[in-house]
Protein backbone atom coordinates (compact mmCIF):
# COMPACT_ATOMS: atom_id res chain seq x y z
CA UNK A 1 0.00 0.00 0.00
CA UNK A 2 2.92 2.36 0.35
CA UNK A 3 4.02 1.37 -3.28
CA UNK A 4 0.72 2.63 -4.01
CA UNK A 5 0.26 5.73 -2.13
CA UNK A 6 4.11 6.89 -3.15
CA UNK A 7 3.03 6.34 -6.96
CA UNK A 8 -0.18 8.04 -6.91
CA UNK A 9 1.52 11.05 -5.02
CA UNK A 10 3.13 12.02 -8.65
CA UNK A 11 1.63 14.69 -10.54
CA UNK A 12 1.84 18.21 -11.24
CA UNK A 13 3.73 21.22 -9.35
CA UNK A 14 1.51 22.68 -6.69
CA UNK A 15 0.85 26.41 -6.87
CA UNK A 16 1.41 28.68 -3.53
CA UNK A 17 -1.54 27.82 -0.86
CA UNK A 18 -2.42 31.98 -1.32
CA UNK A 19 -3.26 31.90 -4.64
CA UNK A 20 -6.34 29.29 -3.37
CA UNK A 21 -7.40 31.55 -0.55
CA UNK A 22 -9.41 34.69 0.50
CA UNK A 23 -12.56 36.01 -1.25
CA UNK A 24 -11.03 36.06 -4.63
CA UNK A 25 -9.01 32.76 -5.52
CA UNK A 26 -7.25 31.98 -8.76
CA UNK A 27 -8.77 28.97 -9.94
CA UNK A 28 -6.50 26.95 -13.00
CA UNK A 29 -7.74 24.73 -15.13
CA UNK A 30 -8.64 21.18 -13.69
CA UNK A 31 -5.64 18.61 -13.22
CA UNK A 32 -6.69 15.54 -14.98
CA UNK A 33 -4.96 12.34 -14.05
CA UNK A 34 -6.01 8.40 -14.11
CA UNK A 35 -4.96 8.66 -10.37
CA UNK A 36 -5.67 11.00 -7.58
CA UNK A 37 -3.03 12.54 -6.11
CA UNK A 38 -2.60 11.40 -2.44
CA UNK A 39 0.44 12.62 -0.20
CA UNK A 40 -0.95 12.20 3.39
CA UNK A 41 0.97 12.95 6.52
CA UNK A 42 0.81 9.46 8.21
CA UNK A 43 -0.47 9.22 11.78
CA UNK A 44 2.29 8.90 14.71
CA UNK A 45 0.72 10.90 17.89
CA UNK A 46 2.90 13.39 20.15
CA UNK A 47 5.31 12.06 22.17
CA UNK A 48 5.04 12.67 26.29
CA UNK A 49 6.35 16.47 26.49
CA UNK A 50 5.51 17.41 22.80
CA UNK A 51 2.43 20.07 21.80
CA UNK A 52 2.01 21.81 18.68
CA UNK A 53 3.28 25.40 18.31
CA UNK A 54 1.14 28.66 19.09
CA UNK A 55 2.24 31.75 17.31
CA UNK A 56 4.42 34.71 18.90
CA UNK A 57 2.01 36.15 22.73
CA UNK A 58 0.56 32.62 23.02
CA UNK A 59 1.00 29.41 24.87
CA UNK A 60 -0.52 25.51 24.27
CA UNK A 61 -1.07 23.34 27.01
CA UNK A 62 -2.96 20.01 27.07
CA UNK A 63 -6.70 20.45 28.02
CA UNK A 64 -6.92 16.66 27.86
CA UNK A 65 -4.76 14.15 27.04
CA UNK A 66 -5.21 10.55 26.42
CA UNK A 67 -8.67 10.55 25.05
CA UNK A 68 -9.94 8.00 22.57
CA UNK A 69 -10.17 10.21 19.16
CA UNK A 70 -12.23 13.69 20.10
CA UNK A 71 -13.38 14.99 17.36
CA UNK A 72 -15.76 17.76 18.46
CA UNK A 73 -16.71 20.30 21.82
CA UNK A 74 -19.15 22.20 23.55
CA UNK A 75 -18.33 24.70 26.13
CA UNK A 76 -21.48 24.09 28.81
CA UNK A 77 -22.07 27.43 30.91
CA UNK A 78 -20.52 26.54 34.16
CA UNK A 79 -17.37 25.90 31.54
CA UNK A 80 -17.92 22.22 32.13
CA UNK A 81 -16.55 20.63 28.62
CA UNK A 82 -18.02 17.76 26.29
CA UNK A 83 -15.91 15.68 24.04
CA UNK A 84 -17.97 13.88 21.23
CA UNK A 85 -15.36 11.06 20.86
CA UNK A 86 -15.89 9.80 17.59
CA UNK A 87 -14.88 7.65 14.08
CA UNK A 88 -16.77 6.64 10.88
CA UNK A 89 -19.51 3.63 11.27
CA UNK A 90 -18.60 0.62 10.65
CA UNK A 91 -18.12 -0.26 7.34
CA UNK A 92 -18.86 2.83 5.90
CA UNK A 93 -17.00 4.21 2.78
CA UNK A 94 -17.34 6.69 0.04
CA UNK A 95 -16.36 4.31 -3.03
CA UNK A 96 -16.83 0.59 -3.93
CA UNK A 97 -13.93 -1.96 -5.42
CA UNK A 98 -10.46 -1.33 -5.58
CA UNK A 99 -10.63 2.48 -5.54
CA UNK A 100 -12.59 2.42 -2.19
CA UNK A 101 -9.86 0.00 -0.51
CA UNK A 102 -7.07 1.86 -1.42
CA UNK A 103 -8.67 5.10 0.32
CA UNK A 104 -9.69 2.81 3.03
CA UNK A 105 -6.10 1.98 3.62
CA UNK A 106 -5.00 5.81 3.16
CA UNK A 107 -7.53 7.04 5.55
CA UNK A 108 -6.66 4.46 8.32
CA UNK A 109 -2.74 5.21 7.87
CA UNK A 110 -3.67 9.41 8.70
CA UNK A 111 -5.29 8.20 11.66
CA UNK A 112 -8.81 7.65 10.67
CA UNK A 113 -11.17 4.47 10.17
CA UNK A 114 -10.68 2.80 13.56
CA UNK A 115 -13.31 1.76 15.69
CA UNK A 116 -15.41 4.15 17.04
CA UNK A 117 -15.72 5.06 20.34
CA UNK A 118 -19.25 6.66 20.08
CA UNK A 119 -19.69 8.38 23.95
CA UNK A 120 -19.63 12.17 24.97
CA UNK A 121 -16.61 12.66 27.67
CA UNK A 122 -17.31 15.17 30.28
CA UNK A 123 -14.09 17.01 31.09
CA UNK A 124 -14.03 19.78 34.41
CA UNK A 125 -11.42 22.15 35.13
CA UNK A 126 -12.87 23.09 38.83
CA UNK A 127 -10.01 24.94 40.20
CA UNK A 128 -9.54 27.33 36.97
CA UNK A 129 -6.01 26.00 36.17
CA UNK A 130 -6.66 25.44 32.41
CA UNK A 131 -6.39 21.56 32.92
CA UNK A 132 -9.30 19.44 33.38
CA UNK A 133 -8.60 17.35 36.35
CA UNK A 134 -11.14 15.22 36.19
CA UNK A 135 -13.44 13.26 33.56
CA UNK A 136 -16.46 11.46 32.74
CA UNK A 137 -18.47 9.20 30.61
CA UNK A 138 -21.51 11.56 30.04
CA UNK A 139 -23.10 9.38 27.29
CA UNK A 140 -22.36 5.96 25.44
CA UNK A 141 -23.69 4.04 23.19
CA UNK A 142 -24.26 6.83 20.51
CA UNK A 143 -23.75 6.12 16.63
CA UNK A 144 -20.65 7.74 15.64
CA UNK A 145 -21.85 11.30 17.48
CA UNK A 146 -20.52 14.23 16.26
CA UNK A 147 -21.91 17.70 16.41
CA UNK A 148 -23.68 19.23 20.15
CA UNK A 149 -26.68 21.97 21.56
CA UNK A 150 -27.74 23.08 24.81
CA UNK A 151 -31.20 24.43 24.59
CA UNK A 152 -32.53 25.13 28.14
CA UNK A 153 -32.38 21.68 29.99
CA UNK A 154 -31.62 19.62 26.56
CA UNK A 155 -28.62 18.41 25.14
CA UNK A 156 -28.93 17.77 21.19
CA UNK A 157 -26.84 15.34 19.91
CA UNK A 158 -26.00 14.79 16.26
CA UNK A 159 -25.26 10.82 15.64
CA UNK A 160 -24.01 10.34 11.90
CA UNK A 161 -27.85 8.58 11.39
CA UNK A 162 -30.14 10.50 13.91
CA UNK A 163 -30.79 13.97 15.87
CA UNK A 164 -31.17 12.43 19.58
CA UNK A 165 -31.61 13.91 22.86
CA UNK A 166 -31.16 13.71 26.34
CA UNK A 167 -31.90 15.93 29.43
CA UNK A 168 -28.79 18.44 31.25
CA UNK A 169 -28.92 20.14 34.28
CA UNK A 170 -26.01 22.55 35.28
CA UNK A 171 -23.42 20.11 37.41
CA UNK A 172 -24.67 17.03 35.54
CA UNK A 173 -21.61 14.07 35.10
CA UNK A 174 -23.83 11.84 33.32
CA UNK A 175 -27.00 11.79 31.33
CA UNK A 176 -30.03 11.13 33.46
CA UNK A 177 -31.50 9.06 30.66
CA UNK A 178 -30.69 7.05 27.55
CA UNK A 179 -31.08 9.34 24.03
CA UNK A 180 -34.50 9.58 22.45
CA UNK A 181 -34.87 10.01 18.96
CA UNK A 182 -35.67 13.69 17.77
CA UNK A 183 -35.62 12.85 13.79
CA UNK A 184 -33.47 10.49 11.75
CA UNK A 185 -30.78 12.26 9.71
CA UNK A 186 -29.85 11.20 6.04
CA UNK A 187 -27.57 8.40 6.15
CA UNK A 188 -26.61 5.41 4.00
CA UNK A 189 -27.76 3.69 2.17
CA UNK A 190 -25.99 0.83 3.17
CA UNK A 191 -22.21 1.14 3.61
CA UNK A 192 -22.04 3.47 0.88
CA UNK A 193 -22.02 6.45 3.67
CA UNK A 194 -19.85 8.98 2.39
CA UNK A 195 -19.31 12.15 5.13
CA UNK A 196 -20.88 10.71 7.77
CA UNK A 197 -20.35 13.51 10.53
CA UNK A 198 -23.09 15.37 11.01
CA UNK A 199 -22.69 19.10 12.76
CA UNK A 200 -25.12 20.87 14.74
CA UNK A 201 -26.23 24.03 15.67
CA UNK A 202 -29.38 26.03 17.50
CA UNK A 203 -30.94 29.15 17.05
CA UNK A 204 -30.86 31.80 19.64
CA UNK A 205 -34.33 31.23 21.01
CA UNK A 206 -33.56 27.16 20.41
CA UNK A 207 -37.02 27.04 18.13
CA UNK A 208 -34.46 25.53 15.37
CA UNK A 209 -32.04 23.10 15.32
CA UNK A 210 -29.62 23.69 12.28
CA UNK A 211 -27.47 20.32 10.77
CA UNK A 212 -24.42 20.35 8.26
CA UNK A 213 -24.82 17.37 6.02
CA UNK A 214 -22.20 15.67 3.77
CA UNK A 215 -22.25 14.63 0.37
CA UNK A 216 -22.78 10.91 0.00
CA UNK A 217 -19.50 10.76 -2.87
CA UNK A 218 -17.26 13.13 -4.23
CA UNK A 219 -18.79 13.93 -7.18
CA UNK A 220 -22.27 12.38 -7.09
CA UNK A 221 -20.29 8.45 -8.91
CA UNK A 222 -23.12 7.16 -7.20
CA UNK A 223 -26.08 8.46 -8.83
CA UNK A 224 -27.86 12.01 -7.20
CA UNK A 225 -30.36 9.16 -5.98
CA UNK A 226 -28.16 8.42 -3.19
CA UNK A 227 -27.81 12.26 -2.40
CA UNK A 228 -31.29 13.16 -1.44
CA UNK A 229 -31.32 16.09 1.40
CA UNK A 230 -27.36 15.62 1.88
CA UNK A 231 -25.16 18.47 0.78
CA UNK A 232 -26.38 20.58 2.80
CA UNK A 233 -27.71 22.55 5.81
CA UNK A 234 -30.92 21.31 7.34
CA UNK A 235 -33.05 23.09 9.74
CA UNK A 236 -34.85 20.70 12.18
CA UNK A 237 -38.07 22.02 14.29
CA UNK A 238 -37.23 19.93 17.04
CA UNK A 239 -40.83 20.27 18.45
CA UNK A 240 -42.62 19.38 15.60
CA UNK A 241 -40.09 16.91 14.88
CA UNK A 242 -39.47 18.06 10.92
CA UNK A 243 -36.80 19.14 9.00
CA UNK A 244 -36.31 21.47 5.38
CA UNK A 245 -33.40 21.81 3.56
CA UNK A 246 -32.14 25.64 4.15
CA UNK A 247 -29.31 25.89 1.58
CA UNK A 248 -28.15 23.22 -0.81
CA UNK A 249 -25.16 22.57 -2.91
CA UNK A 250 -22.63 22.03 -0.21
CA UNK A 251 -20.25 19.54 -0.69
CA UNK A 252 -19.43 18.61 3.35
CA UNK A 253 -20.85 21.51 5.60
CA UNK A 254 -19.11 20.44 8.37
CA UNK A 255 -18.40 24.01 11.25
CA UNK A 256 -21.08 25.91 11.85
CA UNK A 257 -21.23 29.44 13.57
CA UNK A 258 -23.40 32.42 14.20
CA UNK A 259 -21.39 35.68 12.82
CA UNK A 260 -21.91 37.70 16.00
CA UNK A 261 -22.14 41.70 14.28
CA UNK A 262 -24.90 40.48 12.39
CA UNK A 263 -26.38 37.19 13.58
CA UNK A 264 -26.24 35.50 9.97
CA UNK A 265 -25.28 31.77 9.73
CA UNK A 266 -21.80 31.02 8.63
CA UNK A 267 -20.45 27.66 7.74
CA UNK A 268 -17.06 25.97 6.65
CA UNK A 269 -17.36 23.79 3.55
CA UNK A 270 -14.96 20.75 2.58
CA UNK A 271 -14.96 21.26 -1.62
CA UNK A 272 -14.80 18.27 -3.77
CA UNK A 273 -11.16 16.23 -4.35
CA UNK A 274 -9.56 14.69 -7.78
CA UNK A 275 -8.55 18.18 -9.40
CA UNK A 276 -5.53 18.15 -8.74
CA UNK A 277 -3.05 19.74 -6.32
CA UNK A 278 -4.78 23.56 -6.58
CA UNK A 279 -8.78 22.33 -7.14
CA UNK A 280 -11.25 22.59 -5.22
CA UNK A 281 -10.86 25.41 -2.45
CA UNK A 282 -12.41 24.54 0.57
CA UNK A 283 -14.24 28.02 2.33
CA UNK A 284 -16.30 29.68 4.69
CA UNK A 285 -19.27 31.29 3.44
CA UNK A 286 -22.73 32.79 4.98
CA UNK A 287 -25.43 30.22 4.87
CA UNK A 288 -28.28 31.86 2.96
CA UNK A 289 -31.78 30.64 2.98
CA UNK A 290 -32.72 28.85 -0.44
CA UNK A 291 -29.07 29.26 -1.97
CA UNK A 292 -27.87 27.03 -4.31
CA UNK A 293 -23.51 26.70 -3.83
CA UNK A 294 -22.88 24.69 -7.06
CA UNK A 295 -22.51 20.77 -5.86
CA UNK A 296 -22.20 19.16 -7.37
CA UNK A 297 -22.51 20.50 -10.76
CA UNK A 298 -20.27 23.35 -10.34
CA UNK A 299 -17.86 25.20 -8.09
CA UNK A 300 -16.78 28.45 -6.54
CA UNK A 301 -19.61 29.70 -8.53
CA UNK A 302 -20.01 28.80 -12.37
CA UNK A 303 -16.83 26.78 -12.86
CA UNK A 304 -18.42 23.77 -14.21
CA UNK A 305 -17.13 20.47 -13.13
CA UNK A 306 -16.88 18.11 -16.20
CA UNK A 307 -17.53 15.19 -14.60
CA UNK A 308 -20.44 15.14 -13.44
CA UNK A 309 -23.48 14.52 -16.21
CA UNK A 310 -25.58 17.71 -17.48
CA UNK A 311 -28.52 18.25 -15.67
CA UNK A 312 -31.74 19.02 -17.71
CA UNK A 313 -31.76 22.46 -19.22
CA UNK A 314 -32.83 24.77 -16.14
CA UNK A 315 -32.14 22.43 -13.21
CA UNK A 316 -29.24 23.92 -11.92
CA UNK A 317 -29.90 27.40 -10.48
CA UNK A 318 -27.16 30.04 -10.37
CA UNK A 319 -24.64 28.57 -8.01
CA UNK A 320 -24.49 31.62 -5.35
CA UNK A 321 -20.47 32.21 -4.36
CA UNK A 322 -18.57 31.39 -1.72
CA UNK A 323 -17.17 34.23 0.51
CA UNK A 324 -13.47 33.19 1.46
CA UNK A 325 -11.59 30.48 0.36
CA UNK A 326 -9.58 28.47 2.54
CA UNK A 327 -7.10 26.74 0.53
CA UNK A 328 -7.69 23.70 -1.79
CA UNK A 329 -7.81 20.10 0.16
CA UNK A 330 -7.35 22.11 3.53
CA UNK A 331 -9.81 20.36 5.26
CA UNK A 332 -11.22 22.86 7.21
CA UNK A 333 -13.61 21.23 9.57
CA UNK A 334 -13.88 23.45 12.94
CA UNK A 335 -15.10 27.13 13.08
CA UNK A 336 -15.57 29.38 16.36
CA UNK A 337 -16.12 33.22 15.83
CA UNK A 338 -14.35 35.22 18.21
CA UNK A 339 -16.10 36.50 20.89
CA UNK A 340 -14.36 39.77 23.35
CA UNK A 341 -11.33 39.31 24.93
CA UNK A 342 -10.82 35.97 22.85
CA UNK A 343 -6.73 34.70 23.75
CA UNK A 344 -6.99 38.40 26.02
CA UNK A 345 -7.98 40.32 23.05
CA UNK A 346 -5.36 39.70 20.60
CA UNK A 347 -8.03 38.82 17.98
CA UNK A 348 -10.47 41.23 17.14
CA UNK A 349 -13.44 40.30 14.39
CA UNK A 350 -13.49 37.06 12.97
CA UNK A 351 -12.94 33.49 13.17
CA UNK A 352 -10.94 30.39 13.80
CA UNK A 353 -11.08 27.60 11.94
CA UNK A 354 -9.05 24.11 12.69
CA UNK A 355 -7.87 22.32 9.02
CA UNK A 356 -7.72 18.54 9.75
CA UNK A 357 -4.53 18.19 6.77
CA UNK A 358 -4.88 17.31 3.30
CA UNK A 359 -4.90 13.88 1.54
CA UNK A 360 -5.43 15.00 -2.15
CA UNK A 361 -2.42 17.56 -2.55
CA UNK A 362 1.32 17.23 -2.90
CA UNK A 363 2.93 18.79 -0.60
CA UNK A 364 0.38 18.58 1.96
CA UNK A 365 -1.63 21.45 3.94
CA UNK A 366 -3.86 22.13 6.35
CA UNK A 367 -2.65 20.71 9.99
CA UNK A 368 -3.00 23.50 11.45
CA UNK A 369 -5.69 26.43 13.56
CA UNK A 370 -5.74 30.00 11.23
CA UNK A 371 -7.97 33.30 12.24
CA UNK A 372 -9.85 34.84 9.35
CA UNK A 373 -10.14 38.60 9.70
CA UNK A 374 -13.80 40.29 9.60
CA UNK A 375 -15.20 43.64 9.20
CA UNK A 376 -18.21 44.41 9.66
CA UNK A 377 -19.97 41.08 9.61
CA UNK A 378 -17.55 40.67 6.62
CA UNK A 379 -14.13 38.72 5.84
CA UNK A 380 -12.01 41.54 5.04
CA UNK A 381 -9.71 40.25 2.88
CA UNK A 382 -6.64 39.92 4.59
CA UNK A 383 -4.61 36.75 4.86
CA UNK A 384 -5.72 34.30 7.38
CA UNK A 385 -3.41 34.52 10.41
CA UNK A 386 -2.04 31.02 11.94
CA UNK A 387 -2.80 30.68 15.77
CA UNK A 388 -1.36 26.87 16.45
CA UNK A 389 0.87 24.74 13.96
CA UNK A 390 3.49 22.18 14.59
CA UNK A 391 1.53 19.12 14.17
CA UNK A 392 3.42 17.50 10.89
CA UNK A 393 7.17 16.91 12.18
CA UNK A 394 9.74 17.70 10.45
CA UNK A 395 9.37 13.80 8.48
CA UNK A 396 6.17 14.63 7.13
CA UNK A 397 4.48 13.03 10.32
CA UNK A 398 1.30 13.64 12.12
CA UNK A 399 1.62 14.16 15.07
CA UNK A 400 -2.05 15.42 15.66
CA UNK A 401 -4.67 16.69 13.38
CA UNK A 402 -7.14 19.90 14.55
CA UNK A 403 -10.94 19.63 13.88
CA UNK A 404 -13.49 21.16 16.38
CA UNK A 405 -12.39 24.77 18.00
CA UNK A 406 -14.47 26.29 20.76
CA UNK A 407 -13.86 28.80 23.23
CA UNK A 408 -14.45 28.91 26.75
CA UNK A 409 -15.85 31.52 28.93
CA UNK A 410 -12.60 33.35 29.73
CA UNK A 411 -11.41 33.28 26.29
CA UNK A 412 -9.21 30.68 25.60
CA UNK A 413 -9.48 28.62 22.70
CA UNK A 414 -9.79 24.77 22.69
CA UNK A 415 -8.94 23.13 19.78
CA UNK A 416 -10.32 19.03 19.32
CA UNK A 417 -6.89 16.47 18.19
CA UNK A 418 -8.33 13.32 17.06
CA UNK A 419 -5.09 11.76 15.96
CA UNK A 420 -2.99 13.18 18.93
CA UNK A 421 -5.95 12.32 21.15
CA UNK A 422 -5.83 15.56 22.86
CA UNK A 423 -7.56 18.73 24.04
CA UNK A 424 -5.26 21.49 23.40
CA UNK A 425 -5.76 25.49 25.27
CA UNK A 426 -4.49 28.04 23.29
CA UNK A 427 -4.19 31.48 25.72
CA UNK A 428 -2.34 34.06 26.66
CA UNK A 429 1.22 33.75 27.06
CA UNK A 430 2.13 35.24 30.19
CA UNK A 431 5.85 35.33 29.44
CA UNK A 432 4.87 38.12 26.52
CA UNK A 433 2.80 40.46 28.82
């Protein structure tokens, strides 16, 4: 397999990361090979006294440690933290035959495809140190959970299959009762269960429940049949017990945040793979009711993607486009908007965003936190700034991978490490004050 991963790694020069990022990205023509190009950063873990690297006025500690693949967070307000410890469902993969066992082989050499642990972990820093002392199993049994809400005296859990819920009371180590089903959530069919995660988000009043839903393939290979109310964002009346789709064309919707100057939705979108080194751009983009985003007919817009067959004249609606790129095969996965006195108010407007690493890009990218800028509800243009890096060693290793960021209450950031199986706090340096 490493005969196989060093030959498909061959193609064509890779163009500078920048000329793939901000709100107006240069976008060459499509790389066309019989083989994707996959250069992945395999999966070692950090050694006892390693962390990854925070930039110049900041300091990293470990959160967590030792924790069975976190993948995302929620901050609970008496700062009380849950861990959605998580991994694909069994069997599941995004392509069939001898394709889909060679990514199956790739994925589980960066660190992904083991068994899933599928439990929340409760983790409590009482005395304020910035180290959780002490841990618990808040909920098990869950199907590959992924994204969490609080509203009022329920916790919302997204499974990769099902919205559940269970009750919360401030000071609660465990749930009081097993999860009930609030709706199921598209997954499937079968083992053919491409982006399984499944993020999560409520409204301000909690009325609505909003849910980032993957693609079911890369480029629809498996028939727009299998792709029914996936690629997208669904909002989920959790009363009523119904769900819409609120904006469509979305490859892998994955962070979701509310912009907080002007309340709109915002959301950080894995782009399609097999482009070549420079194609697709992931991004971050507002999530507007009813817009269409291009998947997976087009991209970034009206660049039409070849592969896919022509719709019916008039079935594809102006693909609406997106507002800052992120750099192509990025992964960008987590997104937390800064609040005041974020890392003691060295970031002002915008928002964080943790890139898991690339698997479809020689050399790779991603593996790392960055801050997007924002003005006025806005990104404003500037270069994203990187808060935490360091976790690909100086081998080409991975030594962690970031996913889910969230901040606490006093303005640290916490960034999710499923391959270094870690909870890392990004604050203040104290040293630089």
């Amino acid at each position: 397999m490493l005969a196989v991963a060093s030959l498909v790694a061959c193609g064509h020069t890779a163009r500078p990361l920048s000329e793939s990022t901000g709100p107006d990205p240069t976008l060459p023509p499509p790389f066309r090979s019989l083989i994707p190009v996959i250069d992945i950063a395999p999966a070692t873990g950090w050694g006892p006294d390693q962390t990854p690297v925070a930039t110049d006025g900041l300091r990293v500690r470990a959160f967590a440690r030792g924790l069975d693949h976190p993948r995302w967070l929620l901050v609970l307000p008496n700062g009380d933290v849950l861990v959605a410890q998580s991994d694909a469902p069994p069997d599941s993969r995004a392509t069939k035959g001898i394709k889909g066992a060679v990514m199956k082989a790739v994925m589980k050499r960066a660190g992904a495809g083991l068994p899933s642990p599928n439990r929340l972990t409760l983790l409590r820093d009482a005395d304020g140190d910035g180290v959780a002392e002490t841990r618990h199993v808040f909920a098990e049994g869950l199907f590959s959970p992924f994204g969490m809400a609080l509203v009022g005296d329920t916790l919302y859990i997204a499974n990769a299959n099902a919205l559940v819920r269970v009750p919360y009371h401030d000071g609660d180590l465990t749930a009081a009762s097993a999860p009930q089903l609030v709706v199921p959530l598209p997954h499937g069919p079968g083992p053919l269960n491409h982006h399984w995660t499944k993020s999560l988000l409520a409204s301000a009043d909690g009325s609505r429940l909003y849910v980032g839903v993957g693609s079911n393939s890369n480029v629809a290979e498996g028939g727009m049949d299998k792709e029914i109310n996936r690629a997208a964002v669904l909002e989920i009346d959790p009363h009523q017990r119904t769900s819409r789709v609120f904006a469509s064309g979305l490859r892998n919707p994955v962070g979701l945040d509310w912009e907080p100057a002007t309340g709109a939705l915002w959301v950080v979108v894995n782009e399609r793979d097999e482009r070549g080194n420079d194609l697709v751009p992931d991004y971050l983009t507002q999530v507007v009711e009813h817009a269409f985003y291009g998947w997976p007919y087009r991209y970034f817009g009206d660049h039409v993607d070849d592969r896919v067959p022509a719709p019916a004249a008039g079935e594809v609606v102006t693909a609406r486009v997106p507002d800052y790129a992120l750099g192509a095969h990025t992964a960008s996965l987590g997104l937390a908007f800064s609040t005041p006195g974020a890392l003691a108010g060295r970031y002002g407007a915008g928002a964080f965003i943790g890139q898991h690493g690339s698997w479809n890009r020689k050399p790779p990218v991603g593996y790392q936190v960055i801050f997007v800028p924002f003005t006025q509800g806005r990104p404003s243009g500037a270069p994203p700034q990187v808060v935490l890096d360091g976790f690909v060693d100086a081998h080409g290793n991975a030594r962690g991978r970031p996913v889910g960021v969230e901040l606490t209450h006093d303005g640290a950031l916490l960034v999710a490490d499923d391959v270094g199986d870690a909870i890392w706090r990004v604050d203040a340096d104290p040293a630089s004050r």
